[in-house]
PDB file of N, CA and C in Angstrom:
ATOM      1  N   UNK A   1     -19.836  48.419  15.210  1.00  0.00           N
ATOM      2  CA  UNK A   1     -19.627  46.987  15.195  1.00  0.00           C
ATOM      3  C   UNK A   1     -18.483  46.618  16.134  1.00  0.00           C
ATOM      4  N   UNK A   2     -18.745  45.180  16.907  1.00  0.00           N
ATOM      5  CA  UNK A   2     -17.606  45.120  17.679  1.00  0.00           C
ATOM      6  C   UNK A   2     -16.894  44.128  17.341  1.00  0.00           C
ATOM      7  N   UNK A   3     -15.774  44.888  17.444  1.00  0.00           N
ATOM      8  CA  UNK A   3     -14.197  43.854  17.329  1.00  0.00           C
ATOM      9  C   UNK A   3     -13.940  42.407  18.073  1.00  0.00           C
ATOM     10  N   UNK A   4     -14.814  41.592  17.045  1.00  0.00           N
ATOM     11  CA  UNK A   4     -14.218  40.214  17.742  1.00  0.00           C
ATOM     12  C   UNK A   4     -13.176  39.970  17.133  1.00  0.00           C
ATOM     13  N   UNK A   5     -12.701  38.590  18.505  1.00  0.00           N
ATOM     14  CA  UNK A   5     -11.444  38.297  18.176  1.00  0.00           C
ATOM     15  C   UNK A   5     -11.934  37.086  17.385  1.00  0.00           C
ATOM     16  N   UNK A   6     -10.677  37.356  16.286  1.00  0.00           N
ATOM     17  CA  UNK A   6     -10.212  36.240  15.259  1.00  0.00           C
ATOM     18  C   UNK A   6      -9.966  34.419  15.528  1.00  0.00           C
ATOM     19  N   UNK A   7     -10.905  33.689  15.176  1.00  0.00           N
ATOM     20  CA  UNK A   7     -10.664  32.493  15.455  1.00  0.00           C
ATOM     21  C   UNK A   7      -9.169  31.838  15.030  1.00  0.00           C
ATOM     22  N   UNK A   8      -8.656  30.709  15.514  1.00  0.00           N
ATOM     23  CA  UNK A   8      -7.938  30.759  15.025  1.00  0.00           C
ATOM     24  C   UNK A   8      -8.003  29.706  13.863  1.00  0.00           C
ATOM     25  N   UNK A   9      -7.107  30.070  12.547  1.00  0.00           N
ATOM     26  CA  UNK A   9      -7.390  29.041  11.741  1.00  0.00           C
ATOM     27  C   UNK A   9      -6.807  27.774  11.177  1.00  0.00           C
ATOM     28  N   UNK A  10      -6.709  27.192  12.590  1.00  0.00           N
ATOM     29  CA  UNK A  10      -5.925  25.803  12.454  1.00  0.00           C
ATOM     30  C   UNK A  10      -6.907  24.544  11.908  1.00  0.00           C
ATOM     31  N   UNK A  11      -6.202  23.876  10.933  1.00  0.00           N
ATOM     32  CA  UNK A  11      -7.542  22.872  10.071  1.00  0.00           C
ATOM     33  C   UNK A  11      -6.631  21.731  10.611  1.00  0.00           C
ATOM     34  N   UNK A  12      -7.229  20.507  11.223  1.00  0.00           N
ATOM     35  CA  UNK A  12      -6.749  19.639  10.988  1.00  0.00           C
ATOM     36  C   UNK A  12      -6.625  18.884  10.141  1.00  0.00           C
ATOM     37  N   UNK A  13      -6.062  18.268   9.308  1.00  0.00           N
ATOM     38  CA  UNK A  13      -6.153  17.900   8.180  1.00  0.00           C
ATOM     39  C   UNK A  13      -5.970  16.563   7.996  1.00  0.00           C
ATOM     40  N   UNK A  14      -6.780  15.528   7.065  1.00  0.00           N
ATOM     41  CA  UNK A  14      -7.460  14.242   7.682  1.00  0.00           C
ATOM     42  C   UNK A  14      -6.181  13.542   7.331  1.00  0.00           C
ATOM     43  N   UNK A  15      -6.033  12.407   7.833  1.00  0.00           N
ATOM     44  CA  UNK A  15      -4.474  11.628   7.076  1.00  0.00           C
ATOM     45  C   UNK A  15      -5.092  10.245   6.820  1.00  0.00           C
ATOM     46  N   UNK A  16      -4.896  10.164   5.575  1.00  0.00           N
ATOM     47  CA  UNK A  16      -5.271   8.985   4.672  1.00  0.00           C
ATOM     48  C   UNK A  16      -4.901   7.252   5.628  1.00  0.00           C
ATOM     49  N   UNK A  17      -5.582   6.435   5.867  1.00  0.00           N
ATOM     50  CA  UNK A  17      -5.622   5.251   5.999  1.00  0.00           C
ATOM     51  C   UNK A  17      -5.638   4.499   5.160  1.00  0.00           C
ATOM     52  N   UNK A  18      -4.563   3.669   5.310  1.00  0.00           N
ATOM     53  CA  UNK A  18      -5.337   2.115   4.803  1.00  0.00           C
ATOM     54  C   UNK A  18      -4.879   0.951   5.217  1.00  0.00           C
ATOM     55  N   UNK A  19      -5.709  -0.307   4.917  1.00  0.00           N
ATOM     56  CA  UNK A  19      -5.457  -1.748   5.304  1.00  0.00           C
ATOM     57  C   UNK A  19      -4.699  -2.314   4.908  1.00  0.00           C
ATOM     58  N   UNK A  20      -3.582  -3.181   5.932  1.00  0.00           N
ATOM     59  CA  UNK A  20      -2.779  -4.032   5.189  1.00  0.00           C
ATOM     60  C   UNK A  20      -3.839  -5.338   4.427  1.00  0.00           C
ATOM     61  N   UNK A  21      -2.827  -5.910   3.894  1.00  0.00           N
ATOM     62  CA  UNK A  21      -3.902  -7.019   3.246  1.00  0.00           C
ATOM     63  C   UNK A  21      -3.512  -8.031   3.469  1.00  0.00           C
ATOM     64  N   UNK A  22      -2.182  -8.119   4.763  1.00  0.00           N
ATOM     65  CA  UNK A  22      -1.798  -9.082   4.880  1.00  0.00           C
ATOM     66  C   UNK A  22      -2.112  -9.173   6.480  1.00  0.00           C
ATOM     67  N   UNK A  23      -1.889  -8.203   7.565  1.00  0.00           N
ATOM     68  CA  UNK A  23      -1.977  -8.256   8.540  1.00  0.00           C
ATOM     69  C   UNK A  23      -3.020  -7.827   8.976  1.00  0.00           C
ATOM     70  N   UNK A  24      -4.270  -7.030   7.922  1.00  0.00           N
ATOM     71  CA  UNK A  24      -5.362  -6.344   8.174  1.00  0.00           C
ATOM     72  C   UNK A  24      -5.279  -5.236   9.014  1.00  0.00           C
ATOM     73  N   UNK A  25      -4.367  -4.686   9.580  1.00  0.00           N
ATOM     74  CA  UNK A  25      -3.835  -3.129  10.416  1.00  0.00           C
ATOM     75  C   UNK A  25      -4.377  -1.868   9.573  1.00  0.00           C
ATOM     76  N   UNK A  26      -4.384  -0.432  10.216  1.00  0.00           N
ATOM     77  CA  UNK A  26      -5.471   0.122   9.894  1.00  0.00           C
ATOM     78  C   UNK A  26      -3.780   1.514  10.098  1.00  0.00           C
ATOM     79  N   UNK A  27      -3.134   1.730   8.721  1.00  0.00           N
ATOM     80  CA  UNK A  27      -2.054   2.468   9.475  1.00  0.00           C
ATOM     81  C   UNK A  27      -1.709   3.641   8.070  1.00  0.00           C
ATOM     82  N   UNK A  28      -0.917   4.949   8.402  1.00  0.00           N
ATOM     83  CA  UNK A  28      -0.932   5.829   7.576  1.00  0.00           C
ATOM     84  C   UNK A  28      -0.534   5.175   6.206  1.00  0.00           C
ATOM     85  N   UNK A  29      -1.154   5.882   5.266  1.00  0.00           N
ATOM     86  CA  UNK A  29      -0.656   5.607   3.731  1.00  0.00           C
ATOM     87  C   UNK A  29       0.904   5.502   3.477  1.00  0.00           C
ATOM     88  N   UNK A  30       1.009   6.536   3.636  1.00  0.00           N
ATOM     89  CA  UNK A  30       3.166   7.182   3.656  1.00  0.00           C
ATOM     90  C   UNK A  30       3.716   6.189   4.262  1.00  0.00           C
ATOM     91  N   UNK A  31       3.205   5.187   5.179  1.00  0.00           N
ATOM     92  CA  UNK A  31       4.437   4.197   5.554  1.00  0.00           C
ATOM     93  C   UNK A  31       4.122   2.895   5.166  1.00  0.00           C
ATOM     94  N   UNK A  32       3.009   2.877   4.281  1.00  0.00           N
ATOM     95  CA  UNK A  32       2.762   1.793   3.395  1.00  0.00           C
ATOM     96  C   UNK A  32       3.606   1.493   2.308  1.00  0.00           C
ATOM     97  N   UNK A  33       3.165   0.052   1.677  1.00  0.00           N
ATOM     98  CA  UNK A  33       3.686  -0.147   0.345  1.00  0.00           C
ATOM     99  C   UNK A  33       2.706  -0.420  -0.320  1.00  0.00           C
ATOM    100  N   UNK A  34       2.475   0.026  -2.044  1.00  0.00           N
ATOM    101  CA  UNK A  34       1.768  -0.340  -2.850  1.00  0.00           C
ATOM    102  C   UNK A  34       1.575  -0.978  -3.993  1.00  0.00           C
ATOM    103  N   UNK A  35       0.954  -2.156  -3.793  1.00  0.00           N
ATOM    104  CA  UNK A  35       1.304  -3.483  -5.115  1.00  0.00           C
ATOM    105  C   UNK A  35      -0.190  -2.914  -5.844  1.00  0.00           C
ATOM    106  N   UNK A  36       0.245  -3.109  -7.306  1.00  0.00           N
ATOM    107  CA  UNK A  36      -0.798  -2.202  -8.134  1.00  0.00           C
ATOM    108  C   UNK A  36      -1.120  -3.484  -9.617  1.00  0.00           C
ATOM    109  N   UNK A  37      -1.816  -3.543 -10.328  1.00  0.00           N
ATOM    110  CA  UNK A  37      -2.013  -4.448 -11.121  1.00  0.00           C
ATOM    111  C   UNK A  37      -2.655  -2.962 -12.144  1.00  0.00           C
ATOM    112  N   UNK A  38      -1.964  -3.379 -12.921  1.00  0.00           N
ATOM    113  CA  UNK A  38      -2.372  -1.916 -14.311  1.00  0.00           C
ATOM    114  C   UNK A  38      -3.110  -2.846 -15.501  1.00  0.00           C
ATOM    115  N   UNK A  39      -3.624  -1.283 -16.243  1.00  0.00           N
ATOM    116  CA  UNK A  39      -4.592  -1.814 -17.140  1.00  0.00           C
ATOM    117  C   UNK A  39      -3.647  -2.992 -18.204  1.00  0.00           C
ATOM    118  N   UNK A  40      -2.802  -3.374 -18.426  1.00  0.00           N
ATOM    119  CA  UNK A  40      -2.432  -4.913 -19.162  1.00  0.00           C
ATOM    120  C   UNK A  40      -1.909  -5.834 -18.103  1.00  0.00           C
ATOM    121  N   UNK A  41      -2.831  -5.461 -17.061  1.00  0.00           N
ATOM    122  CA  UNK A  41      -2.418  -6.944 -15.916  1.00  0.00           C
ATOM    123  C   UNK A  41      -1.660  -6.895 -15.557  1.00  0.00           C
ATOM    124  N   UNK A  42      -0.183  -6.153 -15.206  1.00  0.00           N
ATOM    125  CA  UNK A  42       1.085  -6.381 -14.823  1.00  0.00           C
ATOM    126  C   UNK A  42       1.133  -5.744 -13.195  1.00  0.00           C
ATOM    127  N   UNK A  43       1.738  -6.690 -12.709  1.00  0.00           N
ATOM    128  CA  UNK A  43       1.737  -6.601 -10.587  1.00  0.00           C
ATOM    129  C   UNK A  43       2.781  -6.194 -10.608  1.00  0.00           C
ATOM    130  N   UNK A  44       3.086  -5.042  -9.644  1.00  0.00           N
ATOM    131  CA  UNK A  44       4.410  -4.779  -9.500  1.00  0.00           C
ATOM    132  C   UNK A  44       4.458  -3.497  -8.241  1.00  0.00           C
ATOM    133  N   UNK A  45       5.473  -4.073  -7.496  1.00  0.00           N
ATOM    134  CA  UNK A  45       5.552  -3.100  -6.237  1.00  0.00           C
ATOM    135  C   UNK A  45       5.890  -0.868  -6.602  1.00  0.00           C
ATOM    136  N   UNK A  46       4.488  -0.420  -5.945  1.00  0.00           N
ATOM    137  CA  UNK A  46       5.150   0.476  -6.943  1.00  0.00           C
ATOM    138  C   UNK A  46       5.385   1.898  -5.417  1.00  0.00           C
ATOM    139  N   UNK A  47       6.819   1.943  -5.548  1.00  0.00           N
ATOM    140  CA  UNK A  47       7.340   2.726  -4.709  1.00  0.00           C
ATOM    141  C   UNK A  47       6.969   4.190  -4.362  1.00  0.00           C
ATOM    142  N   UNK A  48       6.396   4.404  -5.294  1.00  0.00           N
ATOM    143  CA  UNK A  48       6.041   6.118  -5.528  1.00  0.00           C
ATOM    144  C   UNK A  48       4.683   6.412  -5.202  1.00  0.00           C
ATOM    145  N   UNK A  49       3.876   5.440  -4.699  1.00  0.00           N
ATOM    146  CA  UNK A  49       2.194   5.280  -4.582  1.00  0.00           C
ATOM    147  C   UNK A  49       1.320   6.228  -6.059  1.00  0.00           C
ATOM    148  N   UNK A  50       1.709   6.529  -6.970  1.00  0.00           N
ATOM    149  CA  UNK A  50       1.709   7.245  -7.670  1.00  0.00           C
ATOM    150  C   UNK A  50       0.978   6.525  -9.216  1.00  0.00           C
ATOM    151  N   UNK A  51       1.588   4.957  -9.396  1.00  0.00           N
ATOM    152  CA  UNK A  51       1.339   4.526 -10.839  1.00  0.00           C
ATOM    153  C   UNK A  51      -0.241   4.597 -11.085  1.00  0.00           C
ATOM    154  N   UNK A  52      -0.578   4.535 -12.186  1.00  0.00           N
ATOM    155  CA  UNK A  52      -1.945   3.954 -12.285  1.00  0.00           C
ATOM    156  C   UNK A  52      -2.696   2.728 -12.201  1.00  0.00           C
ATOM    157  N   UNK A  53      -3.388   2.368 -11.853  1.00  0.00           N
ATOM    158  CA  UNK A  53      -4.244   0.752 -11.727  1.00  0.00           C
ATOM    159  C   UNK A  53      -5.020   0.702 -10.632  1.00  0.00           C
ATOM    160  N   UNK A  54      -4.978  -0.269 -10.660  1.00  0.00           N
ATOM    161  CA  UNK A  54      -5.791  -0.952  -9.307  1.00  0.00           C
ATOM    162  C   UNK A  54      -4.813  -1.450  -7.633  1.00  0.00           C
ATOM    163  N   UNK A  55      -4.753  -0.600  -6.991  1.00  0.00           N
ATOM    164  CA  UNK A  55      -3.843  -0.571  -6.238  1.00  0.00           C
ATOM    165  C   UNK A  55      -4.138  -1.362  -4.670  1.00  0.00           C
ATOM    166  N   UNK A  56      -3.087  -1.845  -3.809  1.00  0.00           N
ATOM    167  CA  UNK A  56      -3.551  -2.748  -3.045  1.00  0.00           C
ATOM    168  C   UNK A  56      -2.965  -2.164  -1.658  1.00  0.00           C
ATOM    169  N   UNK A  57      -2.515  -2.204  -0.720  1.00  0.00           N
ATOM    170  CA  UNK A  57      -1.420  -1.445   0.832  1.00  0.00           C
ATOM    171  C   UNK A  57      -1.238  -2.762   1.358  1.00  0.00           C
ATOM    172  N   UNK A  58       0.052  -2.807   1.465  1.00  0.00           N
ATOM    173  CA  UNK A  58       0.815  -3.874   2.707  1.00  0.00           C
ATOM    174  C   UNK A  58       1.857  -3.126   3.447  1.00  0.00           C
ATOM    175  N   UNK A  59       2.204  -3.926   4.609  1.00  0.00           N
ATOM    176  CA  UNK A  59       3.040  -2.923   5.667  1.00  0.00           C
ATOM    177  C   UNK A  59       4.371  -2.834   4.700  1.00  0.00           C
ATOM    178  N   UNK A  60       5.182  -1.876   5.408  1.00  0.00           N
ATOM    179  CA  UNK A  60       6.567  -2.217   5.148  1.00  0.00           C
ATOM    180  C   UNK A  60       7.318  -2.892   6.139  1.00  0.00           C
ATOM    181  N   UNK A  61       6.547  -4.065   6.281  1.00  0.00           N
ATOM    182  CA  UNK A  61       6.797  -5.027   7.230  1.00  0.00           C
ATOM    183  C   UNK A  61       7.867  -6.441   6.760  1.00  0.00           C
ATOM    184  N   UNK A  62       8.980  -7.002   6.823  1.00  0.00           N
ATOM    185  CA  UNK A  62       9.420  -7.786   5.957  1.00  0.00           C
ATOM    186  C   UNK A  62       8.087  -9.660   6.401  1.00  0.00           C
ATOM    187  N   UNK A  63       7.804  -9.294   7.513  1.00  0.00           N
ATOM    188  CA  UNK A  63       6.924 -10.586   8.327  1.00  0.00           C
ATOM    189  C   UNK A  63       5.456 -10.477   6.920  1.00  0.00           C
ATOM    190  N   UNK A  64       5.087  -9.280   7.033  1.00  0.00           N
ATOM    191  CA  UNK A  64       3.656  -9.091   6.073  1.00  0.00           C
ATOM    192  C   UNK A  64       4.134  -9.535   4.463  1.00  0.00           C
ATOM    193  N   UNK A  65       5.578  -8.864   3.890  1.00  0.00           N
ATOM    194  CA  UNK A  65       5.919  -9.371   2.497  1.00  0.00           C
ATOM    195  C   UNK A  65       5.879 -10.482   2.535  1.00  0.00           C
ATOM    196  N   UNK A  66       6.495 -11.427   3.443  1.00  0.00           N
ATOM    197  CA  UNK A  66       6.208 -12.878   3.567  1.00  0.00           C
ATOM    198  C   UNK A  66       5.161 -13.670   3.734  1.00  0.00           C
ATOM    199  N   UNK A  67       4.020 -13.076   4.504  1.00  0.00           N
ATOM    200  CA  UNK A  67       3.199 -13.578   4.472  1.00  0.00           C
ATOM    201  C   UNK A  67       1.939 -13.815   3.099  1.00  0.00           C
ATOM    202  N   UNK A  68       2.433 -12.603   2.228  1.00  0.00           N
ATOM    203  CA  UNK A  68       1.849 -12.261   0.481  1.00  0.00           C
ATOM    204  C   UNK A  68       2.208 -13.462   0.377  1.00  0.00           C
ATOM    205  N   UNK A  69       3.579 -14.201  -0.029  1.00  0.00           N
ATOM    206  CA  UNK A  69       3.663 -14.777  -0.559  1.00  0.00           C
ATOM    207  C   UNK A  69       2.990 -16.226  -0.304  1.00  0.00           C
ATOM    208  N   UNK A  70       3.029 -16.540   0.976  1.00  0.00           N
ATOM    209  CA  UNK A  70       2.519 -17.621   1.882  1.00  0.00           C
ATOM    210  C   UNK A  70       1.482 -17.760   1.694  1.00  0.00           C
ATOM    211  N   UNK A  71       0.536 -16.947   1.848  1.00  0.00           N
ATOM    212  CA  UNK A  71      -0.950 -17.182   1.533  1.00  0.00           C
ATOM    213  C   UNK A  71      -1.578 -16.585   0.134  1.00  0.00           C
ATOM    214  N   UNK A  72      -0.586 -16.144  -0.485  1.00  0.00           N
ATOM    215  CA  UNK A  72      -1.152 -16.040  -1.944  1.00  0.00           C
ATOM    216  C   UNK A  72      -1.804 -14.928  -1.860  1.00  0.00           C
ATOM    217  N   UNK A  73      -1.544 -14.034  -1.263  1.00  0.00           N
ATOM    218  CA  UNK A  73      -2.780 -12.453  -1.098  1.00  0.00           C
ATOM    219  C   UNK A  73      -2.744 -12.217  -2.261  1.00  0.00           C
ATOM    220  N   UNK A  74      -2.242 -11.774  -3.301  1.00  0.00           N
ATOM    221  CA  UNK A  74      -2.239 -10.744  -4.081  1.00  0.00           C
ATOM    222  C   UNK A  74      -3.537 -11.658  -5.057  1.00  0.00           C
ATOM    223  N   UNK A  75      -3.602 -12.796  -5.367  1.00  0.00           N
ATOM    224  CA  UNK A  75      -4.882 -13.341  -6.125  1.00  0.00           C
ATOM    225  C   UNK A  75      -6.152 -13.529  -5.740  1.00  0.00           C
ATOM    226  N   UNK A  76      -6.034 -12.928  -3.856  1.00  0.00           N
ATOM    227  CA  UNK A  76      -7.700 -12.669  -3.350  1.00  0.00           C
ATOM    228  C   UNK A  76      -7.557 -11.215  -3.448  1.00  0.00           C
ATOM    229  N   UNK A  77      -6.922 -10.490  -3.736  1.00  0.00           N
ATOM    230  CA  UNK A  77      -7.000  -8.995  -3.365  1.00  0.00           C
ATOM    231  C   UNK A  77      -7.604  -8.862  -5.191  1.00  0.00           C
ATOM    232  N   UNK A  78      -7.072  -9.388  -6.088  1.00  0.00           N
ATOM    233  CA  UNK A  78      -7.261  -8.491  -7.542  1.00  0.00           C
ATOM    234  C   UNK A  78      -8.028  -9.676  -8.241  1.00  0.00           C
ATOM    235  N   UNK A  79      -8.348 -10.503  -7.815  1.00  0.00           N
ATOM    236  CA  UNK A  79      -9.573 -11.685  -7.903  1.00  0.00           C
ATOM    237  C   UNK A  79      -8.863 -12.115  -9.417  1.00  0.00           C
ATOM    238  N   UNK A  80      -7.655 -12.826  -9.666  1.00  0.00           N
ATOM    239  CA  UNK A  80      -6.917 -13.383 -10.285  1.00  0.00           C
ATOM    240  C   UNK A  80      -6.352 -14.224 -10.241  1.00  0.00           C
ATOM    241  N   UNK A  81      -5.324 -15.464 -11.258  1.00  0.00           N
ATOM    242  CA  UNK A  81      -4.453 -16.191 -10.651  1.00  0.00           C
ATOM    243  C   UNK A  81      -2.735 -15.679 -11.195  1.00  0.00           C
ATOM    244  N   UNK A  82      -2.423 -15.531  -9.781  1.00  0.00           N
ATOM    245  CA  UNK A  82      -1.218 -14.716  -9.922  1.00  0.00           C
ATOM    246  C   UNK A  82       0.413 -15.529 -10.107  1.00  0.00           C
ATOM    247  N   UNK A  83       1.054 -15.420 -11.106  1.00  0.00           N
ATOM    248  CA  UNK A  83       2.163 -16.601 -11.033  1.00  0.00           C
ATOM    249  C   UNK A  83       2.920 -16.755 -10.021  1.00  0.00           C
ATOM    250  N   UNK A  84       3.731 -17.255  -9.094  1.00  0.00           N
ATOM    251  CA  UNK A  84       4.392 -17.546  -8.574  1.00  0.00           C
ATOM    252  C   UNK A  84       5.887 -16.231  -8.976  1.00  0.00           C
ATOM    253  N   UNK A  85       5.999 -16.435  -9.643  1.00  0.00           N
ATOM    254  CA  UNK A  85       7.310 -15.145 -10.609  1.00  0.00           C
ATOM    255  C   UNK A  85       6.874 -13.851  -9.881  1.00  0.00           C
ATOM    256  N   UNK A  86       5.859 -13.468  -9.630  1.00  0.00           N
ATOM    257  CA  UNK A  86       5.235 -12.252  -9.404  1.00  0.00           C
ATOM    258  C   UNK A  86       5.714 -12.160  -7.964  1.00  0.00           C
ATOM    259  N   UNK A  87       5.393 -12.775  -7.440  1.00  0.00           N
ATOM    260  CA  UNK A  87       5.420 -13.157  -5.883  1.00  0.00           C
ATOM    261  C   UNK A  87       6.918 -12.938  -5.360  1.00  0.00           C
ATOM    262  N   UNK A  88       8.099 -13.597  -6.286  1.00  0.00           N
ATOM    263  CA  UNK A  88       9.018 -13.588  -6.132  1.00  0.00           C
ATOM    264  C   UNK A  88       9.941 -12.391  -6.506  1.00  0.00           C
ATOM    265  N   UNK A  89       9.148 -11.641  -7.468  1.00  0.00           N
ATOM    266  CA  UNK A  89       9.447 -10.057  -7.787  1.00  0.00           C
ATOM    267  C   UNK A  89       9.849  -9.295  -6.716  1.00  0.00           C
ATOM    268  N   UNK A  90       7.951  -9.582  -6.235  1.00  0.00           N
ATOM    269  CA  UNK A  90       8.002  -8.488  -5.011  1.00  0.00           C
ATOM    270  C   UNK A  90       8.647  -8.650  -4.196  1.00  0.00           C
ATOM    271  N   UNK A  91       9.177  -9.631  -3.845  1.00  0.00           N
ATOM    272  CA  UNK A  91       9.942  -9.949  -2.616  1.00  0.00           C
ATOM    273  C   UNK A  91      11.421  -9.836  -2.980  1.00  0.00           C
ATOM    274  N   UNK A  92      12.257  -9.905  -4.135  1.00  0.00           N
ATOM    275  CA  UNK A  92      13.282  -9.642  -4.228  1.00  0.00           C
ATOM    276  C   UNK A  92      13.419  -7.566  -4.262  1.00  0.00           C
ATOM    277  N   UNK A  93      12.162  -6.910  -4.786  1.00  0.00           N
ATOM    278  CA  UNK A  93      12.096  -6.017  -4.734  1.00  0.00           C
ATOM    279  C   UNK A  93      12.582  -5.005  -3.520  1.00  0.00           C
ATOM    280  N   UNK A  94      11.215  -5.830  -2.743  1.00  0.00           N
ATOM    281  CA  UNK A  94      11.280  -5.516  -1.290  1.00  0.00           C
ATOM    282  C   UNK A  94      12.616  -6.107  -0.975  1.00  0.00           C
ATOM    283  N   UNK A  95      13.235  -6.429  -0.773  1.00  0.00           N
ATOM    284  CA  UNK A  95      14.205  -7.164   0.195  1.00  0.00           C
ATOM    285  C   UNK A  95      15.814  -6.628   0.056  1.00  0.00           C
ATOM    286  N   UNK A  96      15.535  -6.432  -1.328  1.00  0.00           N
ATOM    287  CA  UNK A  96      16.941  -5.768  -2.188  1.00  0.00           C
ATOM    288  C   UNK A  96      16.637  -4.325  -2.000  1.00  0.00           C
ATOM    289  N   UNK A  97      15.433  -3.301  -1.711  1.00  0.00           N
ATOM    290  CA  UNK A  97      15.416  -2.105  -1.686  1.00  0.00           C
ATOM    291  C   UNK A  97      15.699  -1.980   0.157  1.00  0.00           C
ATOM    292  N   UNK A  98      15.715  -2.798   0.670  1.00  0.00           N
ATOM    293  CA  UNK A  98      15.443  -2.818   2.033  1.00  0.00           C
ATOM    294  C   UNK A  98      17.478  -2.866   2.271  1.00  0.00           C
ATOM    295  N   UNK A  99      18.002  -3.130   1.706  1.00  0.00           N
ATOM    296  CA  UNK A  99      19.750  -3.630   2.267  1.00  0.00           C
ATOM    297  C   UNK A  99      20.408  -2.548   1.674  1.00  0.00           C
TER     298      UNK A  99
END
């Protein structure tokens, strides 16, 4: 039998996408943020991409957090009506984790 040579075994390995929902951009997961609505309804920016629910990707853009609030994304994304309080969460969230 003859000695072939060994391929080599480099895998590329796929890297997760997703959509902002504010700017519609098409960019890695890891430099996303994730607003999540859990099973008793509660919205909340969740830093760790990790919680359970129904989860949403916006940039870590401060222009895109602003724009959530502006056009109300988060109540076309989870087909709800979302309070105003919520809105203002995320954005003190974002803004205060950002300084």
């Amino acid at each position: 039998m003859k000695n072939l040579p060994k391929k080599s075994m480099t895998v590329n390995k796929k890297i997760p996408l997703r959509m902002c929902i504010a700017c519609r951009e098409l960019k890695e997961k890891r430099e996303m943020l994730r607003i999540v609505k859990n099973a008793q309804g509660e919205i909340f920016l969740d830093f760790s991409s990790k919680a359970p629910g129904r989860g949403a990707y916006i940039c870590n853009n401060p222009d895109c957090i602003k724009k959530l609030r502006k056009q109300r994304l988060i109540n076309r994304v989870f087909s709800c009506e979302v309070p105003e309080e919520v809105y203002a969460r995320i954005e003190e969230e974002y803004f205060g984790k950002k300084s």
